[in-house]
Protein backbone atom coordinates (compact mmCIF):
# COMPACT_ATOMS: atom_id res chain seq x y z
CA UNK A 1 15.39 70.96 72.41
CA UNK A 2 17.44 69.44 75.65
CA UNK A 3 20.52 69.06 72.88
CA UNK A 4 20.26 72.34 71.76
CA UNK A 5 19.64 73.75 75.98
CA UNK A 6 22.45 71.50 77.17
CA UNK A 7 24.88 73.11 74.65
CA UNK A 8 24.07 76.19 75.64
CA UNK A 9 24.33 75.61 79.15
CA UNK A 10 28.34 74.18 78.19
CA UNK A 11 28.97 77.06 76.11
CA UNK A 12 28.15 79.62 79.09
CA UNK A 13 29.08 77.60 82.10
CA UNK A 14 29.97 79.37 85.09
CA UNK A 15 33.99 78.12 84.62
CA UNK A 16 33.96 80.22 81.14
CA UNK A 17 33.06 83.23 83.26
CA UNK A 18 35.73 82.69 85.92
CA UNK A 19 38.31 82.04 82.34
CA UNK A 20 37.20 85.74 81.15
CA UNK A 21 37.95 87.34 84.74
CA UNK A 22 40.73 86.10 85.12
CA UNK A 23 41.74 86.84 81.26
CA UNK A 24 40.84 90.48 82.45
CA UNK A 25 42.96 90.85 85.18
CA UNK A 26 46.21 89.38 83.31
CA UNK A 27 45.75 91.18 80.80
CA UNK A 28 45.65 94.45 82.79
CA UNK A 29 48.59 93.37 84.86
CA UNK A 30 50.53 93.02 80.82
CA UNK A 31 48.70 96.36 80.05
CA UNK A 32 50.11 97.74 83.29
CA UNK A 33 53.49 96.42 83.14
CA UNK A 34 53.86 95.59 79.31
CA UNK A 35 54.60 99.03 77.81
CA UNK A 36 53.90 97.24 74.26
CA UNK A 37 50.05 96.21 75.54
CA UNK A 38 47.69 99.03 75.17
CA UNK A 39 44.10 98.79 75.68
CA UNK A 40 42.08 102.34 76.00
CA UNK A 41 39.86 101.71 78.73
CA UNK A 42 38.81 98.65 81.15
CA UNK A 43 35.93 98.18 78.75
CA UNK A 44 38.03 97.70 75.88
CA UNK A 45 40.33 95.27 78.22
CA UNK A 46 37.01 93.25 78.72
CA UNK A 47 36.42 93.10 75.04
CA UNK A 48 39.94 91.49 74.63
CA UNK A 49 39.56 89.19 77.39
CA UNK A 50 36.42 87.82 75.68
CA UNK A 51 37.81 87.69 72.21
CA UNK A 52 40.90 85.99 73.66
CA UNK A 53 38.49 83.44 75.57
CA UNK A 54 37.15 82.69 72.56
CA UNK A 55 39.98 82.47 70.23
CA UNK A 56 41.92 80.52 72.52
CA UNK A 57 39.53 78.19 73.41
CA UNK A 58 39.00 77.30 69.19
CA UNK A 59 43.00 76.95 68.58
CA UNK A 60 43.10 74.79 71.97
CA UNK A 61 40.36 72.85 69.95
CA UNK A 62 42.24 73.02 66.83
CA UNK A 63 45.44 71.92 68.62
CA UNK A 64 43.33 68.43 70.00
CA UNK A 65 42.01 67.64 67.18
CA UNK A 66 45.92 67.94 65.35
CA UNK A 67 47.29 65.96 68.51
CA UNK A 68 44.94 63.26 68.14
CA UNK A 69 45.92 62.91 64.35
CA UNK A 70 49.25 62.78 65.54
CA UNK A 71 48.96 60.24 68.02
CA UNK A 72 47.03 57.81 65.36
CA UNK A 73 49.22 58.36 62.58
CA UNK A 74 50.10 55.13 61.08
CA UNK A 75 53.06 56.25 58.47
CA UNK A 76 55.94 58.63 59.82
CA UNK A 77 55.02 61.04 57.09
CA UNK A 78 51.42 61.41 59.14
CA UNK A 79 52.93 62.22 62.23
CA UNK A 80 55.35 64.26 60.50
CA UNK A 81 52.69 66.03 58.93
CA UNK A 82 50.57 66.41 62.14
CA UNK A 83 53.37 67.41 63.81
CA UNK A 84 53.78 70.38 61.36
CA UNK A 85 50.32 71.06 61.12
CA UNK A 86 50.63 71.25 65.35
CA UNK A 87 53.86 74.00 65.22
CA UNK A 88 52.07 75.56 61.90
CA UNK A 89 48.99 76.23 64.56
CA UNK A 90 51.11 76.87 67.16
CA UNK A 91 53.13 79.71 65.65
CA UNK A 92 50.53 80.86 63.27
CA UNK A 93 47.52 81.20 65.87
CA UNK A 94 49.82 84.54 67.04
CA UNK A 95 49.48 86.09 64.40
CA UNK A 96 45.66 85.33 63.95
CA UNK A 97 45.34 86.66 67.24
CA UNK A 98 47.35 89.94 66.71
CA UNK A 99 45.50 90.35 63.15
CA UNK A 100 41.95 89.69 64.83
CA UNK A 101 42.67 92.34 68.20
CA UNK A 102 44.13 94.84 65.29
CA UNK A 103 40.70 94.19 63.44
CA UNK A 104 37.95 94.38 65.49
CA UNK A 105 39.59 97.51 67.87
CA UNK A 106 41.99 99.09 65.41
CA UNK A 107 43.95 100.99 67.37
CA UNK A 108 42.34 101.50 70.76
CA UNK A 109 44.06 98.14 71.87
CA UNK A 110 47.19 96.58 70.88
CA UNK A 111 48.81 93.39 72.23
CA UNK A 112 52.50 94.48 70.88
CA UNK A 113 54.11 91.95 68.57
CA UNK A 114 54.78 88.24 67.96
CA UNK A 115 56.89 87.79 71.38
CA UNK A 116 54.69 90.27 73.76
CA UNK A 117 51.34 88.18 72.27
CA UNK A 118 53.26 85.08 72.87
CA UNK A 119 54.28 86.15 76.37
CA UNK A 120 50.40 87.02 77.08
CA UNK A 121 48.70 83.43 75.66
CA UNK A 122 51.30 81.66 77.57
CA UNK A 123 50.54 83.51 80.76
CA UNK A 124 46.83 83.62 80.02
CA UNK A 125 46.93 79.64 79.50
CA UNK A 126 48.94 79.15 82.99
CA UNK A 127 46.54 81.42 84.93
CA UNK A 128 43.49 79.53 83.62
CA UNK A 129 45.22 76.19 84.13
CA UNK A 130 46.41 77.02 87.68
CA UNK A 131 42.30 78.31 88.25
CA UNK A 132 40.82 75.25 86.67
CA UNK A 133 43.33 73.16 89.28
CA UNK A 134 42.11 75.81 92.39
CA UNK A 135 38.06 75.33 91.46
CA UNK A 136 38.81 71.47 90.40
CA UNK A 137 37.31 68.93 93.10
CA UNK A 138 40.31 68.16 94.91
CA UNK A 139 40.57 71.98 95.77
CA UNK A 140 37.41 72.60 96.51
CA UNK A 141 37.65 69.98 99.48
CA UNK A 142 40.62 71.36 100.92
CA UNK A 143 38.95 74.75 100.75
CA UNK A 144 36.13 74.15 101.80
CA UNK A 145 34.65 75.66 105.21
CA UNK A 146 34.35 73.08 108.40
CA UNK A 147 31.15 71.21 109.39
CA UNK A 148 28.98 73.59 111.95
CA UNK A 149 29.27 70.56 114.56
CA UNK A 150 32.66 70.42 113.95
CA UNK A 151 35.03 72.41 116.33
CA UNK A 152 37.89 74.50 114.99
CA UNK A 153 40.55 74.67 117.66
CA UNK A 154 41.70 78.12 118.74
CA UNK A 155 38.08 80.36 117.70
CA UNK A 156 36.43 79.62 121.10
CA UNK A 157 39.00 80.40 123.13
CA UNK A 158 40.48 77.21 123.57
């Protein structure tokens, strides 16, 4: 039962949440800015977000799993083919995102084509990476608000 709780727990920890948000707000800034991104309402925006958390996070899984194949290769035609399987994934998880968008909202959203999509994931990946760096430990620290016994020059008048 603690397993099957503590999986849970990873699967909706609170730094999933903070990946959808900010999913949401690039993709309204591509929605806004993008005239190739459509999405009818916020709701539908928030859909997408989710859908892209959770598409992303299974071909950034995929793309591991494919690295770490690659990396223990022992014959150049393993790495070879890891390394094809890795750009097959690469290219290929595009167009299983732009087929699974298309699906599930037909057309009340629409992420544009191969290079908009591409545009979007790379974006997406960058704002998540730059927010996992911001919430890591060492920013936390340098964010985080004074000791009350501490004094902070210049609030008291000083």
């Amino acid at each position: 039962m603690t397993d099957a709780r503590a999986e849970l727990r990873r699967w909706f920890a609170p730094i999933h949440l903070v990946d959808v948000f900010v999913y949401v707000v690039v993709l309204n800034l591509a929605i806004e800015y993008v005239p190739v991104v459509i999405a009818e309402t916020f709701t539908m925006s928030l859909f997408t977000a989710i859908v892209l958390k959770l598409v992303l996070e299974a071909v950034v899984a995929v793309k591991d799993r494919i690295k770490h194949r690659f990396k223990t290769a022992a014959t150049p035609l393993g790495k070879v083919l890891a390394g094809g399987g890795l750009w097959l994934l690469l290219i290929g998880s595009k167009f299983v995102v732009l087929e699974l968008i298309a699906l599930i909202f037909g057309s009340s959203v629409s992420l544009g084509g191969f290079w908009s999509v591409t545009g979007l994931i790379l974006v997406l990946l960058l704002a998540r990476t730059g927010m996992h760096r911001l919430l890591s430990e060492g920013g936390t620290e340098a964010a985080a608000p004074p000791d009350r016994g501490e004094r902070r020059p210049g609030l008291d008048g000083s």
